[in-house]
N, C-alpha and C. Protein backbone atom coordinates (compact mmCIF):
# COMPACT_ATOMS: atom_id res chain seq x y z
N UNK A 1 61.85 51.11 99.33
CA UNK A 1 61.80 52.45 98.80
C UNK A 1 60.46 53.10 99.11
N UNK A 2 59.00 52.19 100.10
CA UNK A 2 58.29 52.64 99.80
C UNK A 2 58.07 53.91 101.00
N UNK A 3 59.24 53.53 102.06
CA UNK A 3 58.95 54.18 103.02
C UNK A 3 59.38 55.82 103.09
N UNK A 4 60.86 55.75 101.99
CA UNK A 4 61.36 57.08 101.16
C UNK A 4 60.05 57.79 100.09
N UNK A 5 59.38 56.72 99.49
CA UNK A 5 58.43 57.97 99.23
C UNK A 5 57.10 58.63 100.51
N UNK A 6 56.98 57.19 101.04
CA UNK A 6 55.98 58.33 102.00
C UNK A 6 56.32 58.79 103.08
N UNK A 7 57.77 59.23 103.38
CA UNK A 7 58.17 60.08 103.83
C UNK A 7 58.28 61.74 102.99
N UNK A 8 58.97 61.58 101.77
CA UNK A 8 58.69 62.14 101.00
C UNK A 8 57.06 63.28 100.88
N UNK A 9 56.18 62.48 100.61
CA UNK A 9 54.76 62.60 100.94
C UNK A 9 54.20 63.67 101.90
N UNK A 10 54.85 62.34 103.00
CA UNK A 10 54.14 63.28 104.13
C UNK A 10 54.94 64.70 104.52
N UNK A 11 56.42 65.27 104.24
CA UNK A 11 57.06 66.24 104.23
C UNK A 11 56.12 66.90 103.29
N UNK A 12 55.63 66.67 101.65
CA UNK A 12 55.30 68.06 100.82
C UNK A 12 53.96 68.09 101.81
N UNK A 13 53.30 66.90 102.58
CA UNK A 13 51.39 67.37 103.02
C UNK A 13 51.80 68.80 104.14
N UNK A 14 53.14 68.61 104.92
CA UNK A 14 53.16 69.03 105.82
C UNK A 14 53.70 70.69 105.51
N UNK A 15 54.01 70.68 104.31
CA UNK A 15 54.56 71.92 103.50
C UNK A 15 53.30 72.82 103.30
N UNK A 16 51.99 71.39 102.97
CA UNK A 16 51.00 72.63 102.53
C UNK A 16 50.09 73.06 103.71
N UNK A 17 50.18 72.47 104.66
CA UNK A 17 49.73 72.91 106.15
C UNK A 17 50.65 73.93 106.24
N UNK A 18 51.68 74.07 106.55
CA UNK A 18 52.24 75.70 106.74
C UNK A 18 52.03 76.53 105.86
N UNK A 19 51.96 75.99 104.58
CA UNK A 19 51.49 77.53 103.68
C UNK A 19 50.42 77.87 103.97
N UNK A 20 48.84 76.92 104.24
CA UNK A 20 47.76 77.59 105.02
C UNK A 20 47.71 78.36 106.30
N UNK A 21 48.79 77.98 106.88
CA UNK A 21 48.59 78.44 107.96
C UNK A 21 49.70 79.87 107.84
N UNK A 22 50.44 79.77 107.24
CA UNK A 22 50.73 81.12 106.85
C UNK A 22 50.20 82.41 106.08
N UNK A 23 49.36 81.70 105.41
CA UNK A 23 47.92 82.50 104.76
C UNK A 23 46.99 82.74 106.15
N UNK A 24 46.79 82.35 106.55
CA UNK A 24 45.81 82.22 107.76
C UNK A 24 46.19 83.46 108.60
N UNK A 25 47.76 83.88 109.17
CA UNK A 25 48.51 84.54 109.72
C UNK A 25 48.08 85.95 109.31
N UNK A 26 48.30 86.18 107.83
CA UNK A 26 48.51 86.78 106.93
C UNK A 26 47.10 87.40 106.87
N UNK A 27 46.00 86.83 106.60
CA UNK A 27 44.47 87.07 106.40
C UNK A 27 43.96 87.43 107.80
N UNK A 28 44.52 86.98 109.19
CA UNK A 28 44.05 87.42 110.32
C UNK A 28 44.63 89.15 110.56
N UNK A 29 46.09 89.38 109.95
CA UNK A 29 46.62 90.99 110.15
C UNK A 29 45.97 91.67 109.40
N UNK A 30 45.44 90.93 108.21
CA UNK A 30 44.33 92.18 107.02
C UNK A 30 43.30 92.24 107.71
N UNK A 31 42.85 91.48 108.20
CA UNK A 31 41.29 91.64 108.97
C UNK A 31 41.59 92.25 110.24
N UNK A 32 42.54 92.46 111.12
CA UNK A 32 42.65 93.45 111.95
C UNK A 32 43.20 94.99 111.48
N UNK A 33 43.64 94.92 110.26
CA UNK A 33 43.90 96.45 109.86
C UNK A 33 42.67 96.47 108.95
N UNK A 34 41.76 96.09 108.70
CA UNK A 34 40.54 96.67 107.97
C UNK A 34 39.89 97.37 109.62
N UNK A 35 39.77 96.32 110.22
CA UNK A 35 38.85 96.47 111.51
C UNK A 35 39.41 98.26 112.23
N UNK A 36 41.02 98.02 112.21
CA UNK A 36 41.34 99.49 112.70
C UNK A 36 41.32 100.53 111.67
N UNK A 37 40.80 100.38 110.65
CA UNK A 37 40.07 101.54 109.20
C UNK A 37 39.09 101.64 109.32
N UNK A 38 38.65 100.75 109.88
CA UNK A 38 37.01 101.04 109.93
C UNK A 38 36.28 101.90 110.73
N UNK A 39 37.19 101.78 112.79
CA UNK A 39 36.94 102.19 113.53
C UNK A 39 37.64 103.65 113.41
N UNK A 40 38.85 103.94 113.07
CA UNK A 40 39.42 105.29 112.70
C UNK A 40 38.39 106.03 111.52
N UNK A 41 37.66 105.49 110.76
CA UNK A 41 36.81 106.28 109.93
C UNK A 41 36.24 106.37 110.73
N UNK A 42 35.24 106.07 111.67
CA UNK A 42 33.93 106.14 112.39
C UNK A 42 34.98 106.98 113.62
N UNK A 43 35.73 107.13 114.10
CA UNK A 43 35.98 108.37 115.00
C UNK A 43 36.30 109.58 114.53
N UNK A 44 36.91 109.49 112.98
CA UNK A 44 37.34 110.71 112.21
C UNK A 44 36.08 111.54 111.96
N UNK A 45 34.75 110.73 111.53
CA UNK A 45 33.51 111.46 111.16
C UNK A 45 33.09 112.02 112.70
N UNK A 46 33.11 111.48 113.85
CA UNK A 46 32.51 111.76 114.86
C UNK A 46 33.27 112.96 115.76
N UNK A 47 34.53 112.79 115.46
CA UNK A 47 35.41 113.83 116.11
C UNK A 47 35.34 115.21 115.05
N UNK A 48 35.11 114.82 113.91
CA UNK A 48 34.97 116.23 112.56
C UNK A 48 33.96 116.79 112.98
N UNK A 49 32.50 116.03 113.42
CA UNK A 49 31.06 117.03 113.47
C UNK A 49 31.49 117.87 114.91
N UNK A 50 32.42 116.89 116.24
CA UNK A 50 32.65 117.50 117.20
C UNK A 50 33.59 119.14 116.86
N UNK A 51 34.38 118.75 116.28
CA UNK A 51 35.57 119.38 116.08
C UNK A 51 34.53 120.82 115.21
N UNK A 52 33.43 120.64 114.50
CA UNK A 52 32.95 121.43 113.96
C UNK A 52 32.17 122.15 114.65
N UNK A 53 31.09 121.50 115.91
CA UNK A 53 30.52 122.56 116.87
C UNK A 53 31.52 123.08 117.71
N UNK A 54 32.37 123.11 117.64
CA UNK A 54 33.61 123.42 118.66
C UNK A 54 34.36 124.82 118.00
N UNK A 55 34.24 124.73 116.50
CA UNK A 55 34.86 126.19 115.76
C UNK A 55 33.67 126.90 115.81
N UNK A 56 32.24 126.36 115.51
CA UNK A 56 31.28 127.27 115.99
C UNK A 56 31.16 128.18 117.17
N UNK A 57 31.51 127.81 118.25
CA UNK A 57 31.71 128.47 119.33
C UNK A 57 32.62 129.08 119.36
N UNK A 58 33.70 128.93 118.65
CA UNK A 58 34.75 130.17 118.77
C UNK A 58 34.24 131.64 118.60
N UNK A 59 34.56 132.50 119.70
CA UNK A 59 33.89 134.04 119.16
C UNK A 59 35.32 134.96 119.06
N UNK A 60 36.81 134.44 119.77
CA UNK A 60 37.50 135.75 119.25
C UNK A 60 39.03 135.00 118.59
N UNK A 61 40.03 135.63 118.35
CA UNK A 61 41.17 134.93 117.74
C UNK A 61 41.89 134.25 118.86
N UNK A 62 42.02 134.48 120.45
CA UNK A 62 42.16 133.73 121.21
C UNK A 62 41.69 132.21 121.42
N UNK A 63 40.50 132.43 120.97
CA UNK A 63 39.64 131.13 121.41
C UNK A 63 40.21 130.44 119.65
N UNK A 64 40.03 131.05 118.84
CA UNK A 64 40.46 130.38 117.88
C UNK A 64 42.19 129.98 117.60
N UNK A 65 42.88 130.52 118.59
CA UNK A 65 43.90 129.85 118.53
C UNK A 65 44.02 128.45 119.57
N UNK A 66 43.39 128.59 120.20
CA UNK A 66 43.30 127.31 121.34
C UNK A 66 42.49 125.95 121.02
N UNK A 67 41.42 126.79 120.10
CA UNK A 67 41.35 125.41 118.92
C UNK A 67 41.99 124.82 118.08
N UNK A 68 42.65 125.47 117.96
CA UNK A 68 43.78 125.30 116.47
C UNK A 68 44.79 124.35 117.12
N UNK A 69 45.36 124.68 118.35
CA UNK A 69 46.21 124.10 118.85
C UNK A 69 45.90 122.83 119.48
N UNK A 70 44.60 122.83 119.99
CA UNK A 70 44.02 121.29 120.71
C UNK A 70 43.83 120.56 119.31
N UNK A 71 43.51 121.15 118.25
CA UNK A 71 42.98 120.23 116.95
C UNK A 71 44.48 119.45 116.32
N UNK A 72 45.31 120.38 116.25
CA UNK A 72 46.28 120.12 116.11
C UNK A 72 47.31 118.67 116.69
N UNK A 73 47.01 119.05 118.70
CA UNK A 73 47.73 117.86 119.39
C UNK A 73 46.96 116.65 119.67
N UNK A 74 45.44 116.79 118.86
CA UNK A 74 44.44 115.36 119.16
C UNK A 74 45.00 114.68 117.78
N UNK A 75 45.39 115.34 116.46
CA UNK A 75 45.58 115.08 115.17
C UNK A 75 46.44 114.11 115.27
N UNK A 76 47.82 114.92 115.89
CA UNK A 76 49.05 114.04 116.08
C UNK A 76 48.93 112.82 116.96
N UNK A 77 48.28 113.13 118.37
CA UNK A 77 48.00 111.79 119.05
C UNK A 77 47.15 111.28 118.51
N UNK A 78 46.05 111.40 117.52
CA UNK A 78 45.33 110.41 116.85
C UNK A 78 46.17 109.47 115.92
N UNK A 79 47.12 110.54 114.99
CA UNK A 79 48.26 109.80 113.98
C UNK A 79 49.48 108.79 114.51
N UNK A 80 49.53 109.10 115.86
CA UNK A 80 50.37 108.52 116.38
C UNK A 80 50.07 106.99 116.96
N UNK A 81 48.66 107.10 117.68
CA UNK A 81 48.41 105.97 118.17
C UNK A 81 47.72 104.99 117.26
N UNK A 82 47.35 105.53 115.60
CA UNK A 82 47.10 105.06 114.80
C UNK A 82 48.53 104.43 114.03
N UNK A 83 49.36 105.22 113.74
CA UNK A 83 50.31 104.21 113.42
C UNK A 83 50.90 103.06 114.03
N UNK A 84 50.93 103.29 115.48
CA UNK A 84 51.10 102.62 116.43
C UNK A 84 50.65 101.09 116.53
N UNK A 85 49.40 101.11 116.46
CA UNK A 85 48.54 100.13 116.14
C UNK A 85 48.96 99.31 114.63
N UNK A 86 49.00 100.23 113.83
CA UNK A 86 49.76 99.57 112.44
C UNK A 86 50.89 98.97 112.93
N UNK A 87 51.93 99.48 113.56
CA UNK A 87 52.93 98.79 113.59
C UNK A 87 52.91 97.55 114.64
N UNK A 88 52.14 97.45 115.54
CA UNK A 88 51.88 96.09 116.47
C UNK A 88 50.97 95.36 115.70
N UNK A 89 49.85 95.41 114.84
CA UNK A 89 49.49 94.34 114.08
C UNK A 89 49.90 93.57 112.87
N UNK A 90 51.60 94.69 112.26
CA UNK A 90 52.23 94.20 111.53
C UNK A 90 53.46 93.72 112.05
N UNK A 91 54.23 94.00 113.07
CA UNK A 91 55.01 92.98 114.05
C UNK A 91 54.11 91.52 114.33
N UNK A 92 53.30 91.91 115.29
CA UNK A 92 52.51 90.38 115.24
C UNK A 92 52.71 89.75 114.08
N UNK A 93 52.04 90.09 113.06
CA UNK A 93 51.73 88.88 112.15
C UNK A 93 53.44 88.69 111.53
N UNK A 94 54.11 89.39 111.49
CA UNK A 94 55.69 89.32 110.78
C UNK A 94 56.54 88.55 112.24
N UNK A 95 56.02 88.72 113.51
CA UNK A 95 56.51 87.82 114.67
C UNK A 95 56.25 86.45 114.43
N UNK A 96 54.57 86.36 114.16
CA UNK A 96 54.55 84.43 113.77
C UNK A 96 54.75 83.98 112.19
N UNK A 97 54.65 84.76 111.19
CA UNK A 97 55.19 84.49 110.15
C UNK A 97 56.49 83.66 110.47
N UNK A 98 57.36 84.63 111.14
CA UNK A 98 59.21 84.35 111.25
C UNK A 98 59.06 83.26 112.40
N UNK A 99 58.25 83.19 113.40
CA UNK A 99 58.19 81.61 114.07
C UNK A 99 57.82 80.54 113.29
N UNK A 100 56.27 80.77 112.59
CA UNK A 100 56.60 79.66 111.80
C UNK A 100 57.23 79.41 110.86
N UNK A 101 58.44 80.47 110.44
CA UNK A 101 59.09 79.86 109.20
C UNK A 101 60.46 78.98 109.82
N UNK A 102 60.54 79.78 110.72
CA UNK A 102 61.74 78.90 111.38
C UNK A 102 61.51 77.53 111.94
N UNK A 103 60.10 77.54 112.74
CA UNK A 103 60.03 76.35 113.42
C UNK A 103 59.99 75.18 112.28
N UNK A 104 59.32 75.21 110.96
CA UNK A 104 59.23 74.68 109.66
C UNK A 104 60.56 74.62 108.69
N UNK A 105 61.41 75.48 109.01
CA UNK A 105 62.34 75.30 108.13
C UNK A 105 63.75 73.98 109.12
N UNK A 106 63.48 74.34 110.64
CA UNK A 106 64.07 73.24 111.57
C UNK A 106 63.76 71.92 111.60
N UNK A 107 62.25 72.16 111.51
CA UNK A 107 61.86 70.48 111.28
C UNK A 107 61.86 69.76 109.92
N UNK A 108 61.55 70.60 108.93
CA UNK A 108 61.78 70.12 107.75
C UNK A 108 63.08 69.79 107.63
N UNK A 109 63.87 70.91 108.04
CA UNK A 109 65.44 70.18 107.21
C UNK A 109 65.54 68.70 108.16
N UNK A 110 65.54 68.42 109.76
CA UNK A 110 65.57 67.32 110.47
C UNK A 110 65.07 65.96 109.54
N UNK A 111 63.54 66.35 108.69
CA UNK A 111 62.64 65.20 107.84
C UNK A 111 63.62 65.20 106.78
N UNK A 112 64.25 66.10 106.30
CA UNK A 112 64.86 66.12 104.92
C UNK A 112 66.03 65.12 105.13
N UNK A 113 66.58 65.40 106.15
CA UNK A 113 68.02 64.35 107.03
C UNK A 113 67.48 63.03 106.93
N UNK A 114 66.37 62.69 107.46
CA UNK A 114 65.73 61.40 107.73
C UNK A 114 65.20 60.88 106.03
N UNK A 115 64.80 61.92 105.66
CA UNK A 115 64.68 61.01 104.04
C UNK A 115 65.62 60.47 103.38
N UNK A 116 66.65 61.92 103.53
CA UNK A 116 68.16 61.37 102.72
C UNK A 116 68.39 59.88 103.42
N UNK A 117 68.99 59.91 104.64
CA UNK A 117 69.10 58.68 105.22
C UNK A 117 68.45 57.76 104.92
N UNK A 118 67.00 57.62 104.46
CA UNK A 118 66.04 56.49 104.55
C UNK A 118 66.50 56.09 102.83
N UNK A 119 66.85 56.99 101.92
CA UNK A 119 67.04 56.69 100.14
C UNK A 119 68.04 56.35 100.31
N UNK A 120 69.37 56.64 101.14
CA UNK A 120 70.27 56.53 100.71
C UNK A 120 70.53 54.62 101.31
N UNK A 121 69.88 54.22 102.53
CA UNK A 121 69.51 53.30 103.25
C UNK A 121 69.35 51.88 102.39
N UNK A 122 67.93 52.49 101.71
CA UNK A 122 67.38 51.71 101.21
C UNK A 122 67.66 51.98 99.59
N UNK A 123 68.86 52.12 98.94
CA UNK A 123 69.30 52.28 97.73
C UNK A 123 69.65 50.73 97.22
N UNK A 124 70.14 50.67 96.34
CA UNK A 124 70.32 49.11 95.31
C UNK A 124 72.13 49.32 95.33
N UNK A 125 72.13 50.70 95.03
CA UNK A 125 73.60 51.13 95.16
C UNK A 125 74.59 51.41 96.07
N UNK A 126 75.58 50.94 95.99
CA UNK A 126 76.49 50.82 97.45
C UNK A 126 76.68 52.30 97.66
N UNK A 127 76.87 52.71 98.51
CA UNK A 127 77.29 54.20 99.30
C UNK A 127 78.12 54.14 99.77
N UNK A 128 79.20 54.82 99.64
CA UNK A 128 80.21 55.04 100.44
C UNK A 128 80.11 55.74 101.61
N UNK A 129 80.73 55.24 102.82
CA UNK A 129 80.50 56.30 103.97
C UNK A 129 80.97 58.08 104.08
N UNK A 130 81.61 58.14 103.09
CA UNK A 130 82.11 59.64 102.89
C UNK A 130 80.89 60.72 102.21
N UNK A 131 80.05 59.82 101.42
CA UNK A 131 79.10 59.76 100.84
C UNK A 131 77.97 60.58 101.86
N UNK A 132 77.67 59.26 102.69
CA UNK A 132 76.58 59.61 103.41
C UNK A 132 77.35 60.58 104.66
N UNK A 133 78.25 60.46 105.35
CA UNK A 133 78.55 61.63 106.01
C UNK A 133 78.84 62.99 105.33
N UNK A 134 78.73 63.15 103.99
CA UNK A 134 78.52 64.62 103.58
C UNK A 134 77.52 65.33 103.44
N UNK A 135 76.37 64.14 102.97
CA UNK A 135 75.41 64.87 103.37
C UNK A 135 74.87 65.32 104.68
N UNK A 136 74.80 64.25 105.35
CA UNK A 136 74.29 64.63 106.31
C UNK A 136 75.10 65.71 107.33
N UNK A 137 76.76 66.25 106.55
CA UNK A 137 76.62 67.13 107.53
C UNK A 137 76.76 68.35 106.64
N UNK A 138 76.21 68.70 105.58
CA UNK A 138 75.46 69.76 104.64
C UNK A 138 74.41 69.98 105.33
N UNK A 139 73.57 69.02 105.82
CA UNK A 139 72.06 69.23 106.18
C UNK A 139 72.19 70.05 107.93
N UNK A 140 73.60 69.12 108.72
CA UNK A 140 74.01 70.21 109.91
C UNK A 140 74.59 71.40 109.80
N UNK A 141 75.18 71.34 108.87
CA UNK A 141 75.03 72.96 108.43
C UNK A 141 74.24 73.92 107.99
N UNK A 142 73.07 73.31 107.33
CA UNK A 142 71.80 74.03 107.01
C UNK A 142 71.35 74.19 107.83
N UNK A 143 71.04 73.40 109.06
CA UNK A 143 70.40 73.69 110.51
C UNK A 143 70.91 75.03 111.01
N UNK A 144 72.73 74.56 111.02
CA UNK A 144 72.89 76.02 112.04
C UNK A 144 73.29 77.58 110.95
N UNK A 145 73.04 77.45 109.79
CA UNK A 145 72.45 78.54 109.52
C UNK A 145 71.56 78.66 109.41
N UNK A 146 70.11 78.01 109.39
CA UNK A 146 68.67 78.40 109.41
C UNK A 146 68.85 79.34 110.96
N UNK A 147 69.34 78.63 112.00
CA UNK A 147 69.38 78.89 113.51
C UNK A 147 69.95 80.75 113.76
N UNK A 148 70.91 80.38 112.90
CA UNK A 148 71.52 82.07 113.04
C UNK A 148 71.26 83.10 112.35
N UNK A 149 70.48 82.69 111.10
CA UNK A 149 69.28 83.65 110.23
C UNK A 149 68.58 84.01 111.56
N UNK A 150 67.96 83.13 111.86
CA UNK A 150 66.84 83.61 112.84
C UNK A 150 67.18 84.22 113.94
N UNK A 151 68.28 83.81 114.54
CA UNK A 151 69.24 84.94 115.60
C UNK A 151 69.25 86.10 114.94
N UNK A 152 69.78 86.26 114.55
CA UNK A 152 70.00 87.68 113.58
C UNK A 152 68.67 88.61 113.32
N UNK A 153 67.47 87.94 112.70
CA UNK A 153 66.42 88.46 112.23
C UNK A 153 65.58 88.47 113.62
N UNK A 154 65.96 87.90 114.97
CA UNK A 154 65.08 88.08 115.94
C UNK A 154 65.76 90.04 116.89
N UNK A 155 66.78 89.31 116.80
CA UNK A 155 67.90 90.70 116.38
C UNK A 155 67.56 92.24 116.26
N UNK A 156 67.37 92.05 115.08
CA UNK A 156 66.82 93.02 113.85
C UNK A 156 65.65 93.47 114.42
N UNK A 157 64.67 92.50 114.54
CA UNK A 157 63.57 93.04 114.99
C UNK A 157 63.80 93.92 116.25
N UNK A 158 63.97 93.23 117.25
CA UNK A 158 64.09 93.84 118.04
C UNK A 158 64.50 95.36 118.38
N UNK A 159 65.71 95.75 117.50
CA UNK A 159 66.18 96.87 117.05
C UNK A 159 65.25 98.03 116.63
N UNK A 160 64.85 97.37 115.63
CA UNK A 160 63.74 98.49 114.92
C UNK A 160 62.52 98.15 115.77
N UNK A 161 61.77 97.61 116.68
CA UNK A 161 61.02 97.75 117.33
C UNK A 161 61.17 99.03 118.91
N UNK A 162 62.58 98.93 119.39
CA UNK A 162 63.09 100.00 119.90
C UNK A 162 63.22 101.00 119.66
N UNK A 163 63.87 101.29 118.45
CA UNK A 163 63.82 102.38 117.55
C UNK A 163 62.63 103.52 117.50
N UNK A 164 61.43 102.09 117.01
CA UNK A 164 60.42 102.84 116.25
C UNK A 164 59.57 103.46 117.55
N UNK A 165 59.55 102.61 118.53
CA UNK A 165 59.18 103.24 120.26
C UNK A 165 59.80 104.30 120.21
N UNK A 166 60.78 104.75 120.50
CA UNK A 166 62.09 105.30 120.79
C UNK A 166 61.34 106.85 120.00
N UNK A 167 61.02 106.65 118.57
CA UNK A 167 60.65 107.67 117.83
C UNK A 167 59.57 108.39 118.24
N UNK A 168 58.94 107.07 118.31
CA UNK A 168 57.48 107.54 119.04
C UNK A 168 57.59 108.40 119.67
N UNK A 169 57.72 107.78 121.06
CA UNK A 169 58.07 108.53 122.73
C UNK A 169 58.48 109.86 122.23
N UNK A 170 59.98 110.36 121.47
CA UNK A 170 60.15 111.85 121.22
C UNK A 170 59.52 112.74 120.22
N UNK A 171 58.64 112.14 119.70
CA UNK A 171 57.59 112.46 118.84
C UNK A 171 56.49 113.46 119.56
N UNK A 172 56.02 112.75 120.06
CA UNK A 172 55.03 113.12 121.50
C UNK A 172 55.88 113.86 121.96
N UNK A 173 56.87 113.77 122.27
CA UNK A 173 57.83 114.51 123.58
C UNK A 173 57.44 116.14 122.47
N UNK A 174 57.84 115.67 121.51
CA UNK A 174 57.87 117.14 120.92
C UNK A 174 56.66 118.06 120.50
N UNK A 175 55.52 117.21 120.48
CA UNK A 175 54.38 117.70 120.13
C UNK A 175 53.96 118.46 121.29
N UNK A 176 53.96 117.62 122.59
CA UNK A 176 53.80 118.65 123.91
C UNK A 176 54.65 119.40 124.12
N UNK A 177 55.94 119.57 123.77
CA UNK A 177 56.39 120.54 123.97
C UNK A 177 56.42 122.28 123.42
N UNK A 178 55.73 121.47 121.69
CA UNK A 178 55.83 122.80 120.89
C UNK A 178 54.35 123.05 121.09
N UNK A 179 53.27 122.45 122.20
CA UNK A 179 52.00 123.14 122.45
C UNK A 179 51.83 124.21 123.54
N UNK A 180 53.30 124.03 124.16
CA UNK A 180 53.39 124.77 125.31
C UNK A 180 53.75 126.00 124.90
């Protein structure tokens, strides 16, 4: 039995290595969206003092409409390529989140198979073979729905990653168009 517990064992050590390292994931996308707050403040102040000698020089309502309108399509392409950035450093980290939950939830259930097997193995109590072939094919069934969650959710992503391009691109499309 001693080998069912340190199997046991070594499955929860290996549980708490992925939760660090899913924290880890997690703490690397906050520290790249602080980093892109930080640098968007420091262009917002630098483009405002610009943007401010720039209305200074305006002398008639012409010139002040051509500011209005460049201030306007730097705003949107600023907002745009700023969200932009939000949304690729929160794909990333939600891309290896969902790898490592899958790659962890595949191998774990595989260790979970091998424990059952190893308790049920090394039990005092007779097992019936109907017994042990149910579980173990509960646990092949847990496999191939972990497998098709993740089909699905690779899926998904994909979708709304098209999408949200997709929005983009006519976003822009429309901003240059209504500057014209």
């Amino acid at each position: 039995m001693s080998q069912a517990i340190e199997k046991f064992v070594a499955l929860n050590k290996k549980q708490m290595e992925t939760a660090v390292q899913a924290f880890q994931i997690g703490f690397n996308a906050w520290e790249m969206l602080i980093k892109l707050n930080i640098e968007a403040g420091k262009s917002l102040l630098q483009e405002g003092m610009a943007s401010t000698e720039g209305l200074a020089a305006v002398r008639d309502v012409a010139g002040l409409s051509a500011w209005t309108g460049g201030q306007f399509r730097a705003g949107v392409d600023k907002l745009s390529g700023y969200s932009r950035n939000v949304y690729e450093i929160s794909g990333e980290a939600s891309g290896k989140l969902g790898d490592l939950l899958e790659q962890t939830l595949l191998s774990t259930n595989q260790e979970v198979v091998e424990w059952v097997d190893e308790v049920l193995k090394s039990s005092s109590i007779p097992q019936p073979e109907v017994t042990v072939a149910a579980a173990k094919a509960a646990m092949a069934n847990a496999k191939s729905v972990i497998e098709g969650i993740s089909k699905a959710v690779r899926q998904t992503a994909g979708y709304a990653d098209a999408n949200v391009r997709a929005a983009a691109a006519a976003t822009a499309e429309a901003v240059k168009g209504s500057a014209k």
